[in-house]
N, C-alpha and C. Protein backbone atom coordinates (compact mmCIF):
# COMPACT_ATOMS: atom_id res chain seq x y z
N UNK A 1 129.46 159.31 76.05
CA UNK A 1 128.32 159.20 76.91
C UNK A 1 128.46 160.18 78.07
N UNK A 2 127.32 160.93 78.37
CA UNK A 2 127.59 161.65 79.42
C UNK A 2 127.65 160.80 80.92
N UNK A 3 127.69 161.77 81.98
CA UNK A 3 127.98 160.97 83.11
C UNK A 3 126.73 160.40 83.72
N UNK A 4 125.84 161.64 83.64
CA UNK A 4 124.17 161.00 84.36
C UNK A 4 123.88 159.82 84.01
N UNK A 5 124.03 159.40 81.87
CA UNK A 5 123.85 158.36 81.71
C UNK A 5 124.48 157.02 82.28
N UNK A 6 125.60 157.27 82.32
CA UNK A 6 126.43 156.26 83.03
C UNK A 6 126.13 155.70 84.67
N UNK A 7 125.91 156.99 85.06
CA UNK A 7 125.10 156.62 86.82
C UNK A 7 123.50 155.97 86.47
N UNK A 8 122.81 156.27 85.22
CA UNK A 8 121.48 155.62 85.18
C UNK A 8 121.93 154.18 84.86
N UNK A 9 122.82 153.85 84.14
CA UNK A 9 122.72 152.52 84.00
C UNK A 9 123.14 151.85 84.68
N UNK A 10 124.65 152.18 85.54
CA UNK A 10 125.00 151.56 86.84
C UNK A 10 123.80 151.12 87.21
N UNK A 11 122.83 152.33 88.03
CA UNK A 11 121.60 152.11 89.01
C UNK A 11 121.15 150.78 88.13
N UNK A 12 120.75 150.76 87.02
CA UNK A 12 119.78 149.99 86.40
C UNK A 12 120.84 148.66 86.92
N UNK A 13 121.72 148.65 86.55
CA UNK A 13 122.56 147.27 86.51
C UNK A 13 122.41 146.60 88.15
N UNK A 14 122.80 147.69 88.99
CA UNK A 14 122.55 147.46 90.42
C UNK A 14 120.85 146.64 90.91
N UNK A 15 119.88 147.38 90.31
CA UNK A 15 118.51 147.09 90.73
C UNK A 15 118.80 146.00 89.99
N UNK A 16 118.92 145.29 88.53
CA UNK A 16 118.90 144.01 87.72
C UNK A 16 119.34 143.12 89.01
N UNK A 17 120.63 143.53 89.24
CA UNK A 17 121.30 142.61 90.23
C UNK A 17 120.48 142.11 91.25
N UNK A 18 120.45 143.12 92.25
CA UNK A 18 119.39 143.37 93.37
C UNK A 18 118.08 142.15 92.99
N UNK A 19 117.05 142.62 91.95
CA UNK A 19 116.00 142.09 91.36
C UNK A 19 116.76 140.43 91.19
N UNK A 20 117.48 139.59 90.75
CA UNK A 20 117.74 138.82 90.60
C UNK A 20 118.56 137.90 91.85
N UNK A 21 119.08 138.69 93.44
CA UNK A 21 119.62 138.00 94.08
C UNK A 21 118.29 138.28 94.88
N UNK A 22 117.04 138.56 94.95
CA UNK A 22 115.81 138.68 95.61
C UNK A 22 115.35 137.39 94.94
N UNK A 23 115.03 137.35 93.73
CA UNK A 23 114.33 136.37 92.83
C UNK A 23 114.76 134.76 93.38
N UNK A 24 116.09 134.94 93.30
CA UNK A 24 116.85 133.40 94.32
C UNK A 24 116.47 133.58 95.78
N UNK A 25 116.35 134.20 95.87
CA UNK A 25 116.44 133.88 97.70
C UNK A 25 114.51 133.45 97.91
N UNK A 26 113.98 134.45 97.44
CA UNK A 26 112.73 134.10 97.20
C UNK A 26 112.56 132.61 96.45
N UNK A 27 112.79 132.22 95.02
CA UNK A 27 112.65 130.72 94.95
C UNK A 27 113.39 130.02 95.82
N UNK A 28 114.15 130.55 96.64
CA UNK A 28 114.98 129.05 97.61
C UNK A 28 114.34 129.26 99.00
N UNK A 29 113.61 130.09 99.11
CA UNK A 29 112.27 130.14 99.81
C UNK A 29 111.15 129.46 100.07
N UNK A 30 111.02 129.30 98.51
CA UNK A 30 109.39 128.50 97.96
C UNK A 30 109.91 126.91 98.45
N UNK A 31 110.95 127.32 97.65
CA UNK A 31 111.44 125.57 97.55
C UNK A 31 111.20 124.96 98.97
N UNK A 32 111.92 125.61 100.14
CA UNK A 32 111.73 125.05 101.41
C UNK A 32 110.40 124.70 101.64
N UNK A 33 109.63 125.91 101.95
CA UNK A 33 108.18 126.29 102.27
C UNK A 33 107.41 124.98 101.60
N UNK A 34 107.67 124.81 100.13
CA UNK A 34 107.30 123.43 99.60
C UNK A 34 107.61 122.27 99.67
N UNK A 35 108.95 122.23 100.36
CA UNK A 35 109.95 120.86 100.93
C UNK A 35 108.51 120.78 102.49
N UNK A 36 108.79 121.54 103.17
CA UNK A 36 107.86 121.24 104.15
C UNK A 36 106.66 121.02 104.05
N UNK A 37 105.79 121.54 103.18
CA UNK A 37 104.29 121.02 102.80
C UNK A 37 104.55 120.19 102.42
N UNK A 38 105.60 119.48 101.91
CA UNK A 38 105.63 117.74 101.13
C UNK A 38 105.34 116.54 102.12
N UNK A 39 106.38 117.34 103.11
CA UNK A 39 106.86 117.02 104.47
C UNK A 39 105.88 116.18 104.91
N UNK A 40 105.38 117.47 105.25
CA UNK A 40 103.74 117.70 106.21
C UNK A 40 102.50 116.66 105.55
N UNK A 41 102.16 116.48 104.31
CA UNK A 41 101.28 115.95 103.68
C UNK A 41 101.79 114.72 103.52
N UNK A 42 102.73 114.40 103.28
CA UNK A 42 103.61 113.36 103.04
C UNK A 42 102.84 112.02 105.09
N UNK A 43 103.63 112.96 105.82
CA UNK A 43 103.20 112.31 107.01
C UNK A 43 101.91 112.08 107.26
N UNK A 44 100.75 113.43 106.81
CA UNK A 44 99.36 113.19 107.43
C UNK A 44 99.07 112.00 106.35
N UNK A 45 99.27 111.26 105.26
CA UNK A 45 98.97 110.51 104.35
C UNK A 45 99.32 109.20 105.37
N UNK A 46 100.37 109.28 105.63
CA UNK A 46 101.54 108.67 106.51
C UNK A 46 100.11 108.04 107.73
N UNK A 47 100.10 108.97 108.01
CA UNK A 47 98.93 108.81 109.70
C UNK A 47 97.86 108.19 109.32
N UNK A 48 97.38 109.10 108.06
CA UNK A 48 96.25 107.99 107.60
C UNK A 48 95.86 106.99 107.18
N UNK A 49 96.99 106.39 106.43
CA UNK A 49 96.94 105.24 105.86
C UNK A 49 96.86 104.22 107.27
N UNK A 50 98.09 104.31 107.75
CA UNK A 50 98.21 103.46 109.14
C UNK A 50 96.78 103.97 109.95
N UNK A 51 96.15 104.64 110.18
CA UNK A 51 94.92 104.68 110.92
C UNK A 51 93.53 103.72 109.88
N UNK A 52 93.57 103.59 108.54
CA UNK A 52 92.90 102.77 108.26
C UNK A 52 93.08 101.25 108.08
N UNK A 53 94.28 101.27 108.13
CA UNK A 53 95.01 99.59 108.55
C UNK A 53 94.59 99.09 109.56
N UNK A 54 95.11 99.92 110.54
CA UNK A 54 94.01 99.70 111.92
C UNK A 54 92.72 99.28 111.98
N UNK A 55 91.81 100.18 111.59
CA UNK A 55 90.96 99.52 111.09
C UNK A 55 90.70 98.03 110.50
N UNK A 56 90.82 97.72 109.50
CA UNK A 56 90.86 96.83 108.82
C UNK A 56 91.23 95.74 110.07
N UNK A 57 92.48 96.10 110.49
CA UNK A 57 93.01 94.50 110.96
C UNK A 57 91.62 94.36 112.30
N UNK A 58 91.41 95.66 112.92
CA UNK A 58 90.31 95.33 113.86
C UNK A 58 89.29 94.62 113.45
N UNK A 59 88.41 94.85 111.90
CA UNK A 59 87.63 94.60 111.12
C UNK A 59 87.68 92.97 110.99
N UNK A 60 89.31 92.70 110.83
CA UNK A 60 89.56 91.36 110.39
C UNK A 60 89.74 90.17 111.82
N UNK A 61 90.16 90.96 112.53
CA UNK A 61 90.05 90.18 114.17
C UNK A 61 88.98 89.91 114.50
N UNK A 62 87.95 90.68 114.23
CA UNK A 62 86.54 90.45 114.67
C UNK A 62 85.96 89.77 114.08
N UNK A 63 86.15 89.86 112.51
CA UNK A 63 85.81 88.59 111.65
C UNK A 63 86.19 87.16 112.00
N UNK A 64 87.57 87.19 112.53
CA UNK A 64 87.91 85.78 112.47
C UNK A 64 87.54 85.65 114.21
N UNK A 65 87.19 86.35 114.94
CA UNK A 65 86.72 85.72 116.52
C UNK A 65 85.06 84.99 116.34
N UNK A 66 84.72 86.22 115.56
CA UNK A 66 83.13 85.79 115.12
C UNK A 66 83.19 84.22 114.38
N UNK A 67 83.89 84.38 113.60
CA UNK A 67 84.18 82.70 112.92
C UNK A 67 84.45 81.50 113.65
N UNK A 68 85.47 81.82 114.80
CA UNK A 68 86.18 80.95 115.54
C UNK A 68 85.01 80.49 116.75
N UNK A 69 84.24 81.69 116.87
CA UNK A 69 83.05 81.20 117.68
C UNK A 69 82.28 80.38 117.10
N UNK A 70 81.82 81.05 116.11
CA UNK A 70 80.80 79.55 114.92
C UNK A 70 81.13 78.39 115.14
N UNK A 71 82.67 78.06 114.82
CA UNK A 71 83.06 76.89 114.31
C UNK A 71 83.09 75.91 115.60
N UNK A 72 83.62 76.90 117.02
CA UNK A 72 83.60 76.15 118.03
C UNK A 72 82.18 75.77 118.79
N UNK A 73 81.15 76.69 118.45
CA UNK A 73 79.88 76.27 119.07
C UNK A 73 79.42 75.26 118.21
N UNK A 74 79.56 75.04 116.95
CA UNK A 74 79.09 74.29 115.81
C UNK A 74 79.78 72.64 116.77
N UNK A 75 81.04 72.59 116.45
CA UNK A 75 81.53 71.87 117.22
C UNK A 75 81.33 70.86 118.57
N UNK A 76 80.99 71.84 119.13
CA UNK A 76 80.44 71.33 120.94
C UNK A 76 78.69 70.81 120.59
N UNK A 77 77.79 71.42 119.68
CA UNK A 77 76.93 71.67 118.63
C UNK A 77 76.81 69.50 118.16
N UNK A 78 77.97 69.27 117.68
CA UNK A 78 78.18 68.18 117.03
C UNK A 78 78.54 66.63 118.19
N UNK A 79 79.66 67.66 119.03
CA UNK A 79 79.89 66.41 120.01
C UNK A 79 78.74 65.96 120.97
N UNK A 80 77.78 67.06 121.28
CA UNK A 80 76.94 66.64 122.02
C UNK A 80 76.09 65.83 121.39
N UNK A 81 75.19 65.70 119.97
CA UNK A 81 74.47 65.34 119.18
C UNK A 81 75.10 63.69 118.99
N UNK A 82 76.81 63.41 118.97
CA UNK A 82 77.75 62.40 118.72
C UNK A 82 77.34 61.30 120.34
N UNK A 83 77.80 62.21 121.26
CA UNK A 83 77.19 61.67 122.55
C UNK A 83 75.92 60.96 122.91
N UNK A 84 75.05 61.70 122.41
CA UNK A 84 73.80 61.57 122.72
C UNK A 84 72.92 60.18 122.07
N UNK A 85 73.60 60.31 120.57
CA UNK A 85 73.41 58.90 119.47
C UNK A 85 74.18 57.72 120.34
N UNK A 86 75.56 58.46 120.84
CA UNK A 86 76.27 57.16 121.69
C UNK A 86 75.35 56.53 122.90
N UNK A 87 75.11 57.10 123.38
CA UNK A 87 74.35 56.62 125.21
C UNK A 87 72.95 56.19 124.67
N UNK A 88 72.24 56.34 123.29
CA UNK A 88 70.63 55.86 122.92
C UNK A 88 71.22 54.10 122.69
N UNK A 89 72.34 54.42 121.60
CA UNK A 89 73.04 53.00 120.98
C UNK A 89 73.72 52.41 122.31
N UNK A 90 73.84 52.80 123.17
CA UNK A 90 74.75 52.11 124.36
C UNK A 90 73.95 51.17 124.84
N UNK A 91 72.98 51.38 125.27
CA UNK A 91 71.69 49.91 125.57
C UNK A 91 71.80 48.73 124.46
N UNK A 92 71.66 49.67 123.33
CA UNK A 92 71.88 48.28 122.35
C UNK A 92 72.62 47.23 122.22
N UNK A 93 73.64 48.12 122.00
CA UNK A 93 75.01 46.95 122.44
C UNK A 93 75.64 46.60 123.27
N UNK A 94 75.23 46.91 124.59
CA UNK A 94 74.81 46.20 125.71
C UNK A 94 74.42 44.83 126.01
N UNK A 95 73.29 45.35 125.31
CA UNK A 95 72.03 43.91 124.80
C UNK A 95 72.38 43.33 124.01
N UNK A 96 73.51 43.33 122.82
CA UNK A 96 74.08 42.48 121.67
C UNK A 96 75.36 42.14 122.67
N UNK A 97 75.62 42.35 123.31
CA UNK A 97 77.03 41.55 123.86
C UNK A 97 76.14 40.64 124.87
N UNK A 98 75.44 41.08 125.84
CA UNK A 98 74.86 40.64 126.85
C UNK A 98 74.60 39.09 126.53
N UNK A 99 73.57 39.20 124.94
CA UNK A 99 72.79 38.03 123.80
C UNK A 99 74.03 37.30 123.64
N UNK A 100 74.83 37.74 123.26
CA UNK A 100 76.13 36.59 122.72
C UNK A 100 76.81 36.03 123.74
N UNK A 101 76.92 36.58 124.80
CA UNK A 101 77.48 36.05 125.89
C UNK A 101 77.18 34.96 126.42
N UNK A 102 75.56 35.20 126.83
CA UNK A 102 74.90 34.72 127.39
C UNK A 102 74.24 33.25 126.49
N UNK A 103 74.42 33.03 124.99
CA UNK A 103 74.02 32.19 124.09
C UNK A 103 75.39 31.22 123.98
N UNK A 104 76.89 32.02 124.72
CA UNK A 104 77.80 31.47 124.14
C UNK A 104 77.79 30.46 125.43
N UNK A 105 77.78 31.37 126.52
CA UNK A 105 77.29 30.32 127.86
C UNK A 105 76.37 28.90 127.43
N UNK A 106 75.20 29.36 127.30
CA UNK A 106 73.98 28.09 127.51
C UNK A 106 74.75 26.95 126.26
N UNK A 107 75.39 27.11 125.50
CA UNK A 107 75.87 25.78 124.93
C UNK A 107 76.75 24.87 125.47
């Protein structure tokens, strides 16, 4: 083999080399660059999810205050209506003790 050839293929062997410790450094490049977009998307998913939880539980607090109001006006709603039957019936049996008392007397 002559010598030129021998310096062409060195070169060639050199650039192969070259071409292949570029090729790694470049994929261990990507790889990062893509470790961090994982990263990155990974967290904004992260943010979002917990920002619609939020939601929700606000959604669900308000539901159950709105409820807790119902149940307690319903309530006050009932005792007054309970009261009110009491103090109409309170004369009555008034007047039924008053009657027996007063019948248990005259004998």
């Amino acid at each position: 083999m002559s010598i030129e050839l021998i310096k062409t293929i060195k070169e060639v062997e050199q650039n192969a080399d070259q071409l292949i410790k570029d090729a790694k450094a470049e994929a261990k490049q990507l790889n990062l660059v893509a470790q961090n977009e994982a990263a990155s998307m990974t967290k904004q998913i992260q943010d979002q999810a917990e920002a619609e939880v939020a939601v929700i539980i606000a959604q669900a607090n308000q539901d159950a205050q709105k409820r807790y109001d119902e149940i307690i006006e319903k309530t006050i709603h009932e005792c007054t209506q309970l009261k009110d039957n009491a103090r109409k019936n309170l004369d009555k049996a008034v007047n039924i003790v008053y009657e027996r008392v007063v019948k248990v007397n005259d004998r």
